[in-house]
N, C-alpha and C. Protein backbone atom coordinates (compact mmCIF):
# COMPACT_ATOMS: atom_id res chain seq x y z
N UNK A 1 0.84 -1.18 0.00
CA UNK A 1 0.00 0.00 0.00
C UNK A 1 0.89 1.24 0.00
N UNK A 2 0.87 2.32 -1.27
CA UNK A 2 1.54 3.49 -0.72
C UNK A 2 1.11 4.57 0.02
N UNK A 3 1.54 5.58 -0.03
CA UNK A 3 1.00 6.88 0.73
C UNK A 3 -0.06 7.75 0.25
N UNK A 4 0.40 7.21 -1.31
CA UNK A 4 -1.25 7.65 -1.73
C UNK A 4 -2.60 7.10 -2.14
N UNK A 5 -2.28 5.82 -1.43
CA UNK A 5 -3.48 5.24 -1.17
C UNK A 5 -4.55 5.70 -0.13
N UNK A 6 -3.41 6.19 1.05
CA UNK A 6 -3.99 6.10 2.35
C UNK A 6 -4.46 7.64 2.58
N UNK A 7 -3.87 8.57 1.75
CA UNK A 7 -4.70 9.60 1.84
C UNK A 7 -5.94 10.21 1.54
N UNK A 8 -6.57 10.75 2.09
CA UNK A 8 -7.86 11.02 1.61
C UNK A 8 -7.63 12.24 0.45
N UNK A 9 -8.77 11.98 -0.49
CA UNK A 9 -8.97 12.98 -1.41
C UNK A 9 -9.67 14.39 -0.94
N UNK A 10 -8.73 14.92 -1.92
CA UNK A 10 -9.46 16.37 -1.28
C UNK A 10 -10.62 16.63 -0.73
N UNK A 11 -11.36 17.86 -0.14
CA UNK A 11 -13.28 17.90 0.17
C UNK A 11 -13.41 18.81 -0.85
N UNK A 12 -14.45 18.57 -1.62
CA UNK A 12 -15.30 19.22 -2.63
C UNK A 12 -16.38 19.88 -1.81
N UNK A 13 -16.05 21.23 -1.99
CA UNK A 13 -17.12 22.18 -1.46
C UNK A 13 -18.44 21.51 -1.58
N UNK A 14 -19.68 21.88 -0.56
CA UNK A 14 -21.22 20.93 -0.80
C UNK A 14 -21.71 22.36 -1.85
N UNK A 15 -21.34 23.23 -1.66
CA UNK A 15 -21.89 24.05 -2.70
C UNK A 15 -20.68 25.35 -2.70
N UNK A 16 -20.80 25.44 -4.29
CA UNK A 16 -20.03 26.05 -4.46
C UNK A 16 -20.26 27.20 -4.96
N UNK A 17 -19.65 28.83 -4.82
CA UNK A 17 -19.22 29.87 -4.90
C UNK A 17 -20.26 30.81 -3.92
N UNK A 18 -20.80 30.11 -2.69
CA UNK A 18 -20.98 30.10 -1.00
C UNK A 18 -19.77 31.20 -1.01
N UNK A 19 -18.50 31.66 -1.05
CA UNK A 19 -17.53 32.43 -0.80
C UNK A 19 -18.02 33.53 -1.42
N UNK A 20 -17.90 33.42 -3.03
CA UNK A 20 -18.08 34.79 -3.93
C UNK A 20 -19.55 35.54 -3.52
N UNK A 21 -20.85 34.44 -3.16
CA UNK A 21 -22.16 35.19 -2.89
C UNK A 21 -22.18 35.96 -1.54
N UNK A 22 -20.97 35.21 -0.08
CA UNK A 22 -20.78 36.39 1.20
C UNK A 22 -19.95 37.91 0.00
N UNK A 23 -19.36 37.52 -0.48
CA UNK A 23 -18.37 38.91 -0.82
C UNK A 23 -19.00 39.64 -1.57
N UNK A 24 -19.91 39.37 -2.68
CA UNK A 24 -20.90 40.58 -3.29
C UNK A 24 -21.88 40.76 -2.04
N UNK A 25 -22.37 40.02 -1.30
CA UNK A 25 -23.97 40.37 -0.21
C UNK A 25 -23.04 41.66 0.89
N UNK A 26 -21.63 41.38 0.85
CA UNK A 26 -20.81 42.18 2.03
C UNK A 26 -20.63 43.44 1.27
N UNK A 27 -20.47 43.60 0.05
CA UNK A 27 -20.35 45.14 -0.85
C UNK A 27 -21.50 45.63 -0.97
N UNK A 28 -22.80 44.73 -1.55
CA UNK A 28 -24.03 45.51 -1.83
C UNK A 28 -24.20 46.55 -0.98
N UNK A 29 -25.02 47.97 -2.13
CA UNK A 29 -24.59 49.06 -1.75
C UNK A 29 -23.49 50.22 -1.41
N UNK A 30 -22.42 49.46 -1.66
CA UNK A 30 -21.07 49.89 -1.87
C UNK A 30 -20.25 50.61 -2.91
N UNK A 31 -19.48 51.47 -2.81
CA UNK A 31 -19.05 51.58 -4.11
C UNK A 31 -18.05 50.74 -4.25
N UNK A 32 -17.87 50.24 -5.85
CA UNK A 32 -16.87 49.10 -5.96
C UNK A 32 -16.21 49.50 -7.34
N UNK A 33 -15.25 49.08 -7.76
CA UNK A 33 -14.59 49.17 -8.88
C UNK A 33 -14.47 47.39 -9.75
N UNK A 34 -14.81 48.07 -10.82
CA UNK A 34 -14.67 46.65 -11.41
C UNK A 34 -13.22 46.16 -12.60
N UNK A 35 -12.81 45.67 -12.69
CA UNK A 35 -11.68 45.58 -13.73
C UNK A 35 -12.02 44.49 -14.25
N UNK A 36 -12.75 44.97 -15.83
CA UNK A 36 -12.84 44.65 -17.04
C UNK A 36 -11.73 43.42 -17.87
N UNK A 37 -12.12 42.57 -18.68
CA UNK A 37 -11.10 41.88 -19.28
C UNK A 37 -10.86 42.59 -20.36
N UNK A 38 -11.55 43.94 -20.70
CA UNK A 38 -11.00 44.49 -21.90
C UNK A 38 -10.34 45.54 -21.50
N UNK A 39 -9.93 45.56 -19.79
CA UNK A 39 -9.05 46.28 -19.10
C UNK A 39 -9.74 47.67 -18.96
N UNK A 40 -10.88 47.32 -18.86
CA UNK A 40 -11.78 48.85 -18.51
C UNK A 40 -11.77 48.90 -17.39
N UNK A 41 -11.98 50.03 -16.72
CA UNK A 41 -12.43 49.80 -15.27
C UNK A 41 -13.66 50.58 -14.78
N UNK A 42 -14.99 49.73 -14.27
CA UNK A 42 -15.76 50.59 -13.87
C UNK A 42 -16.63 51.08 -12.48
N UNK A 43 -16.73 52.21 -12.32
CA UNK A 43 -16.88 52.54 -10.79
C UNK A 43 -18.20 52.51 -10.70
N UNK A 44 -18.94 52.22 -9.46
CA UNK A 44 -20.43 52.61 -9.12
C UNK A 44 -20.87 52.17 -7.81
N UNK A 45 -22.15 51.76 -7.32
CA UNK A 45 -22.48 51.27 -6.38
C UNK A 45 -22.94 50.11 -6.83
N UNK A 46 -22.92 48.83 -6.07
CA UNK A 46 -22.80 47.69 -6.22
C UNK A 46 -24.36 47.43 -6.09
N UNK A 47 -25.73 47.83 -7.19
CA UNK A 47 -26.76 47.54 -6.71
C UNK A 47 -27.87 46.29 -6.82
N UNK A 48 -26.84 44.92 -7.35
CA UNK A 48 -27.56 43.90 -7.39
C UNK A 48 -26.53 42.86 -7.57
N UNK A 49 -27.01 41.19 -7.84
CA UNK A 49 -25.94 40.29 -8.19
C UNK A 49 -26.71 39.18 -8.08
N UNK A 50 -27.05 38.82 -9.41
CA UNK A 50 -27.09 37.35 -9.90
C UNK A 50 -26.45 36.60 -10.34
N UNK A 51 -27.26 35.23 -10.48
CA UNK A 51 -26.27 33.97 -10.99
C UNK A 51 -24.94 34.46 -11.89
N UNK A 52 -25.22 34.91 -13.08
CA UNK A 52 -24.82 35.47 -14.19
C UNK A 52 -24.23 36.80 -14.05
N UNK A 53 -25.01 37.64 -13.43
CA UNK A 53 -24.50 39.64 -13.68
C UNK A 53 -24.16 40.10 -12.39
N UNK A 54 -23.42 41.54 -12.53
CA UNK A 54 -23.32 42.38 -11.67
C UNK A 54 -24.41 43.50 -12.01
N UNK A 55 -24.96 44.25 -11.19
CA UNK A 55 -25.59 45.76 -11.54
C UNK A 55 -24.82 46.67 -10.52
N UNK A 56 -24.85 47.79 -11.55
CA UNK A 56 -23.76 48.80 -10.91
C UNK A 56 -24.27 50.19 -11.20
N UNK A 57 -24.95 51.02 -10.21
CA UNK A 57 -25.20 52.18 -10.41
C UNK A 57 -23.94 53.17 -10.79
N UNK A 58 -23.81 53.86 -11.92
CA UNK A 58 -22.55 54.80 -11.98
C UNK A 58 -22.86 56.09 -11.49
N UNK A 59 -22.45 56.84 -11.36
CA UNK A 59 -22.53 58.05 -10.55
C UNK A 59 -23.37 59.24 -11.54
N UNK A 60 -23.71 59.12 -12.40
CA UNK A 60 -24.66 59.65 -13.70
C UNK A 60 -26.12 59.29 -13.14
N UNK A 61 -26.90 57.99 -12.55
CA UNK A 61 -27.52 57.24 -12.35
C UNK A 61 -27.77 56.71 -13.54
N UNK A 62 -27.07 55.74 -14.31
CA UNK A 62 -27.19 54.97 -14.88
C UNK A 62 -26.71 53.35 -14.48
N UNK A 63 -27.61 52.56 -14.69
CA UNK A 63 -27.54 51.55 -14.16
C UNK A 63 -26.87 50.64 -15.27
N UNK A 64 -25.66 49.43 -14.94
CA UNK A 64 -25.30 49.14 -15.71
C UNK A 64 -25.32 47.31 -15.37
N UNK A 65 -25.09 46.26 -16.62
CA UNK A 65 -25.50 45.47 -16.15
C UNK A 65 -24.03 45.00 -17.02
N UNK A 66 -23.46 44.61 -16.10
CA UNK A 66 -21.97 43.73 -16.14
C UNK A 66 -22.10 41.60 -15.97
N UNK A 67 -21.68 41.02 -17.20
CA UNK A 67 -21.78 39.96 -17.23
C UNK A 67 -20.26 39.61 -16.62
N UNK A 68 -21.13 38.62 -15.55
CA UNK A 68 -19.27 38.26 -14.39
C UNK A 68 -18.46 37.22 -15.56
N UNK A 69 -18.65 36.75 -16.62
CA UNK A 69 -17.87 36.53 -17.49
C UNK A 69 -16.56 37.68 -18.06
N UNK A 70 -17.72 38.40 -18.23
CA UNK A 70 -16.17 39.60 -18.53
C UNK A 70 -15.33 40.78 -17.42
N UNK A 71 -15.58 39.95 -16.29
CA UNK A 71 -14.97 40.43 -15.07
C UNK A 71 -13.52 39.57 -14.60
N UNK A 72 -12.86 40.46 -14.45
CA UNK A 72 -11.39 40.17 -14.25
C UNK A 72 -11.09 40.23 -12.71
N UNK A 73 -11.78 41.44 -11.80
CA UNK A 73 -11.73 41.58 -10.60
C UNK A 73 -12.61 42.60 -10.12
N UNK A 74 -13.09 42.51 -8.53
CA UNK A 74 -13.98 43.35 -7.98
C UNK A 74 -13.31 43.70 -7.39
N UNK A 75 -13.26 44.84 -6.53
CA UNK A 75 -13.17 45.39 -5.03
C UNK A 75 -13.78 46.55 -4.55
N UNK A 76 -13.57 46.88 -3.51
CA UNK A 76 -13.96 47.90 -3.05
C UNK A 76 -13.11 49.27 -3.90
N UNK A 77 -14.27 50.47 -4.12
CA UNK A 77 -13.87 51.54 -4.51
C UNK A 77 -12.69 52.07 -3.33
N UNK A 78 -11.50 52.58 -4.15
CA UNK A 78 -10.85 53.12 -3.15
C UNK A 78 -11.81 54.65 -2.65
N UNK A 79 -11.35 54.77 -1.30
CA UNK A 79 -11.82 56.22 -0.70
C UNK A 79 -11.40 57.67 -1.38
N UNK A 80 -12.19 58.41 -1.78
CA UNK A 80 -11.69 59.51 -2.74
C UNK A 80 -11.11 60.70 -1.28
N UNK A 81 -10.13 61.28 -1.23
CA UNK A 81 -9.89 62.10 -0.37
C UNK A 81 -10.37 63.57 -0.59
């Protein structure tokens, strides 16, 4: 018997992206910045999040609807001084 017999296989999350749905529910209402895969970047308030999209109020009030396919990264808006 070797050693990798006796180890157990990894744990497969019981459901998965449980992580990514706390981290948009923890921004909603937030301002956030988004970085684009076409290297755009866009600012607003974080005002929804489904399976599929982001919605993002921009500061115009235009509401915008971002497919998390073409999302590269979220975070929090930095603080404007």
């Amino acid at each position: 018997m070797t050693d990798r017999a006796a180890k157990k296989p990894p744990r497969i999350p019981d459901i998965w992206g449980t992580s990514s749905a706390a981290f948009y529910a923890e921004l909603e209402g937030e301002a956030i910045a988004v970085q684009l895969i076409t290297g755009e970047c866009l600012t607003g308030l974080l005002s929804g999040v489904d399976r599929y999209d982001l919605f993002v109020e921009q500061r115009e009030g235009v509401e915008v609807l971002i497919a998390k396919g073409a999302i590269v990264s979220v975070q929090r808006a930095p603080a404007k001084e």
